[in-house]
C-alpha atoms as a PDB file:
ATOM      1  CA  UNK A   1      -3.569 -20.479   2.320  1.00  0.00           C
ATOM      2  CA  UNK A   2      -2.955 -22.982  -0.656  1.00  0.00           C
ATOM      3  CA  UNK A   3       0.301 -24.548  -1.607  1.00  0.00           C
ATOM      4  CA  UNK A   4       1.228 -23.206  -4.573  1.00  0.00           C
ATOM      5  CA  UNK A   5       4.386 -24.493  -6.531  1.00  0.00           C
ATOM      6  CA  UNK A   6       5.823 -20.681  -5.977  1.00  0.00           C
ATOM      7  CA  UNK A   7       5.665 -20.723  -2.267  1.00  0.00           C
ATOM      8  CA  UNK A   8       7.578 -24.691  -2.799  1.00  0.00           C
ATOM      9  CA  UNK A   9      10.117 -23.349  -4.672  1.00  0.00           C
ATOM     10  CA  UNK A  10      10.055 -20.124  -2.571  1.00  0.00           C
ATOM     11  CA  UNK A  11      10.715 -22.175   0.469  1.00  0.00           C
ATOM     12  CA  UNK A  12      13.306 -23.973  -0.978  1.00  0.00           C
ATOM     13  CA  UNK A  13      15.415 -21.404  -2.492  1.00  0.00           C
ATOM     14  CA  UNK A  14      15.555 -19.698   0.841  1.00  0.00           C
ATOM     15  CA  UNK A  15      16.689 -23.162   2.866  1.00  0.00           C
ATOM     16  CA  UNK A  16      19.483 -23.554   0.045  1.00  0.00           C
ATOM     17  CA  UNK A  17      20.528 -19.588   0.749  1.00  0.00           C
ATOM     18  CA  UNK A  18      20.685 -20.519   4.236  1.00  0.00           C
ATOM     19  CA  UNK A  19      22.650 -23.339   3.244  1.00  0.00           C
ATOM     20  CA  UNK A  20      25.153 -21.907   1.469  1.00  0.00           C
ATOM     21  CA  UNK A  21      25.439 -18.430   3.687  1.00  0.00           C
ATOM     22  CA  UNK A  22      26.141 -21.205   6.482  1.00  0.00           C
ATOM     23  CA  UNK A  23      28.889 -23.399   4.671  1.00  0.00           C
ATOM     24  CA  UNK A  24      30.349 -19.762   3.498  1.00  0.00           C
ATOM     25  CA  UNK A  25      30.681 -17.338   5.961  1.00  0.00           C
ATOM     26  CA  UNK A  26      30.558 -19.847   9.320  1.00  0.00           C
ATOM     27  CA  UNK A  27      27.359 -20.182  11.750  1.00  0.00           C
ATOM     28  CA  UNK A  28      28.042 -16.886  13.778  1.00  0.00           C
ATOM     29  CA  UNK A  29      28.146 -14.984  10.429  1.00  0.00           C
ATOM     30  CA  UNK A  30      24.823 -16.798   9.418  1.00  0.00           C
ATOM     31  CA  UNK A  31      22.911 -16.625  11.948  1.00  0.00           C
ATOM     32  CA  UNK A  32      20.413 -13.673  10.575  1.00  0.00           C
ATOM     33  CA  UNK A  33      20.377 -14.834   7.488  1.00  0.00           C
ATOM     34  CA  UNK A  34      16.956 -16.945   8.886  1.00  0.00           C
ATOM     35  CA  UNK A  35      15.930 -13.705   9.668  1.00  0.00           C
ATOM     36  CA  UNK A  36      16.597 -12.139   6.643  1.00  0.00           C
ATOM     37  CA  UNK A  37      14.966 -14.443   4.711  1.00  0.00           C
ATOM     38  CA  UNK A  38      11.425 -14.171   6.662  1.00  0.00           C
ATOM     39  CA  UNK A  39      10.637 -11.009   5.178  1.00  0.00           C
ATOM     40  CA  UNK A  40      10.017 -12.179   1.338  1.00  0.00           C
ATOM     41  CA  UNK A  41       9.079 -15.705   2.702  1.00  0.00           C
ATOM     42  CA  UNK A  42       5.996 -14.013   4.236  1.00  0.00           C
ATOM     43  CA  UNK A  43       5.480 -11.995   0.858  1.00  0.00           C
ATOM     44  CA  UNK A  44       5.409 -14.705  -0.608  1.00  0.00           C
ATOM     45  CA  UNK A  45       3.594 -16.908   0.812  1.00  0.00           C
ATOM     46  CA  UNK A  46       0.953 -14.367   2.388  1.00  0.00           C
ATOM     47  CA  UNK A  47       0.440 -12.012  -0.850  1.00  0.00           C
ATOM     48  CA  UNK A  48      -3.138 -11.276  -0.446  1.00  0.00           C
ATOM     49  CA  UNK A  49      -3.496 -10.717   3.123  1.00  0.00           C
ATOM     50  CA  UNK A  50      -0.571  -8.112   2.961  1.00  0.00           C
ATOM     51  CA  UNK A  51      -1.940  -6.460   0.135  1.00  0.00           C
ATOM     52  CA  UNK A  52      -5.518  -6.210   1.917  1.00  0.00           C
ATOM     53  CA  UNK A  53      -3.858  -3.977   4.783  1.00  0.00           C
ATOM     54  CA  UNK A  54      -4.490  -0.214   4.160  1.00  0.00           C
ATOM     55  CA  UNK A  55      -3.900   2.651   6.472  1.00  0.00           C
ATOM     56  CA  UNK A  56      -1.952   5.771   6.528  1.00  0.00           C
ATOM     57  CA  UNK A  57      -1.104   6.822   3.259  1.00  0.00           C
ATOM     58  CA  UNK A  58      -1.646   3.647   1.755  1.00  0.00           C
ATOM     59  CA  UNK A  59      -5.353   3.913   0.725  1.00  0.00           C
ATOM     60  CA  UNK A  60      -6.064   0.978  -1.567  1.00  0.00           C
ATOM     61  CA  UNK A  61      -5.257  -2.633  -1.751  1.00  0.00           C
ATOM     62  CA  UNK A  62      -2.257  -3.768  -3.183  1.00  0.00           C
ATOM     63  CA  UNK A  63      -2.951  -6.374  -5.347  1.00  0.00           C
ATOM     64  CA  UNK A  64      -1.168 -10.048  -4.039  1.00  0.00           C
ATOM     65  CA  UNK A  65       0.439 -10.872  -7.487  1.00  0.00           C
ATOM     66  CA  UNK A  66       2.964  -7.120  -6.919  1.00  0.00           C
ATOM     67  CA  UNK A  67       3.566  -8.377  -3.044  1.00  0.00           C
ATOM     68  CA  UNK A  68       4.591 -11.573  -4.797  1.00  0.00           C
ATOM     69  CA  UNK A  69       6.838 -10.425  -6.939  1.00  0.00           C
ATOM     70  CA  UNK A  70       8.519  -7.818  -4.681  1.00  0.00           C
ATOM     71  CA  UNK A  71       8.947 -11.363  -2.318  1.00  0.00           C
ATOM     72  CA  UNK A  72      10.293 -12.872  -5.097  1.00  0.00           C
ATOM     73  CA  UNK A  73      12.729  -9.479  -5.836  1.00  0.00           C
ATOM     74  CA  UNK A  74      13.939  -9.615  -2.322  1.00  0.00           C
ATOM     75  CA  UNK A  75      14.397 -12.916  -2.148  1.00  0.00           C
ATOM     76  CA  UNK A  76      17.071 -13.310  -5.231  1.00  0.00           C
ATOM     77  CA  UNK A  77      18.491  -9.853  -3.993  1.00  0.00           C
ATOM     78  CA  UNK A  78      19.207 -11.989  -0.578  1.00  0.00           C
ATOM     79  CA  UNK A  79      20.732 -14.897  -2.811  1.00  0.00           C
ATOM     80  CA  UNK A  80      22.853 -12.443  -5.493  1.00  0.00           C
ATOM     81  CA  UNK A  81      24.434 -10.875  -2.209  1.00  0.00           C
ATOM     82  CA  UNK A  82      24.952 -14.469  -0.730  1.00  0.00           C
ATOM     83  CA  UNK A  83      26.259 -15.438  -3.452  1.00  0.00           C
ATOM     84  CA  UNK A  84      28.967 -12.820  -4.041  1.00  0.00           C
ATOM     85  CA  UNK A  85      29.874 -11.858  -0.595  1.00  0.00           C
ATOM     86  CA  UNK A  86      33.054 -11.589   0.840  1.00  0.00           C
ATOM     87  CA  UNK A  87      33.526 -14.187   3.357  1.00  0.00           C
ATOM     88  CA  UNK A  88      34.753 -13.217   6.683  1.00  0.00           C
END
């Protein structure tokens, strides 16, 4: 795995949502939001291993630059809903 400017700014995004979900909605509220944030972190950050994995009905490799980009979806879907949330 190389460091890549996109998995930098990947990782930071996601410590400034976790930031800002903490100063917003308190630490009990926040506490997934870690969680929540592993899931395109690892898309991320992982692309072409994840896209190697076949099985079931998936019977080619997915190519690591789409796993990248559906991190990348999922991770400013994660923000956007931070970011307008109701707090608690």
């Amino acid at each position: 795995m190389e460091i890549t400017k996109s998995k930098i700014a990947a990782l930071i995004v996601a410590l400034l949502l976790a930031i800002v979900s903490l100063l917003r909605f308190g630490p009990f509220n926040s506490m997934w939001v870690p969680v929540e944030l592993l899931c395109p972190l690892v898309l991320i950050c992982f692309p072409d291993e994840i896209g190697r994995i076949t099985g079931g009905y998936i019977t080619r490799e997915t190519p690591g630059i789409f796993v990248s980009v559906m991190g990348w979806i999922f991770l400013v879907a994660a923000g956007i809903v931070t970011i307008i949330g109701k707090p608690k």
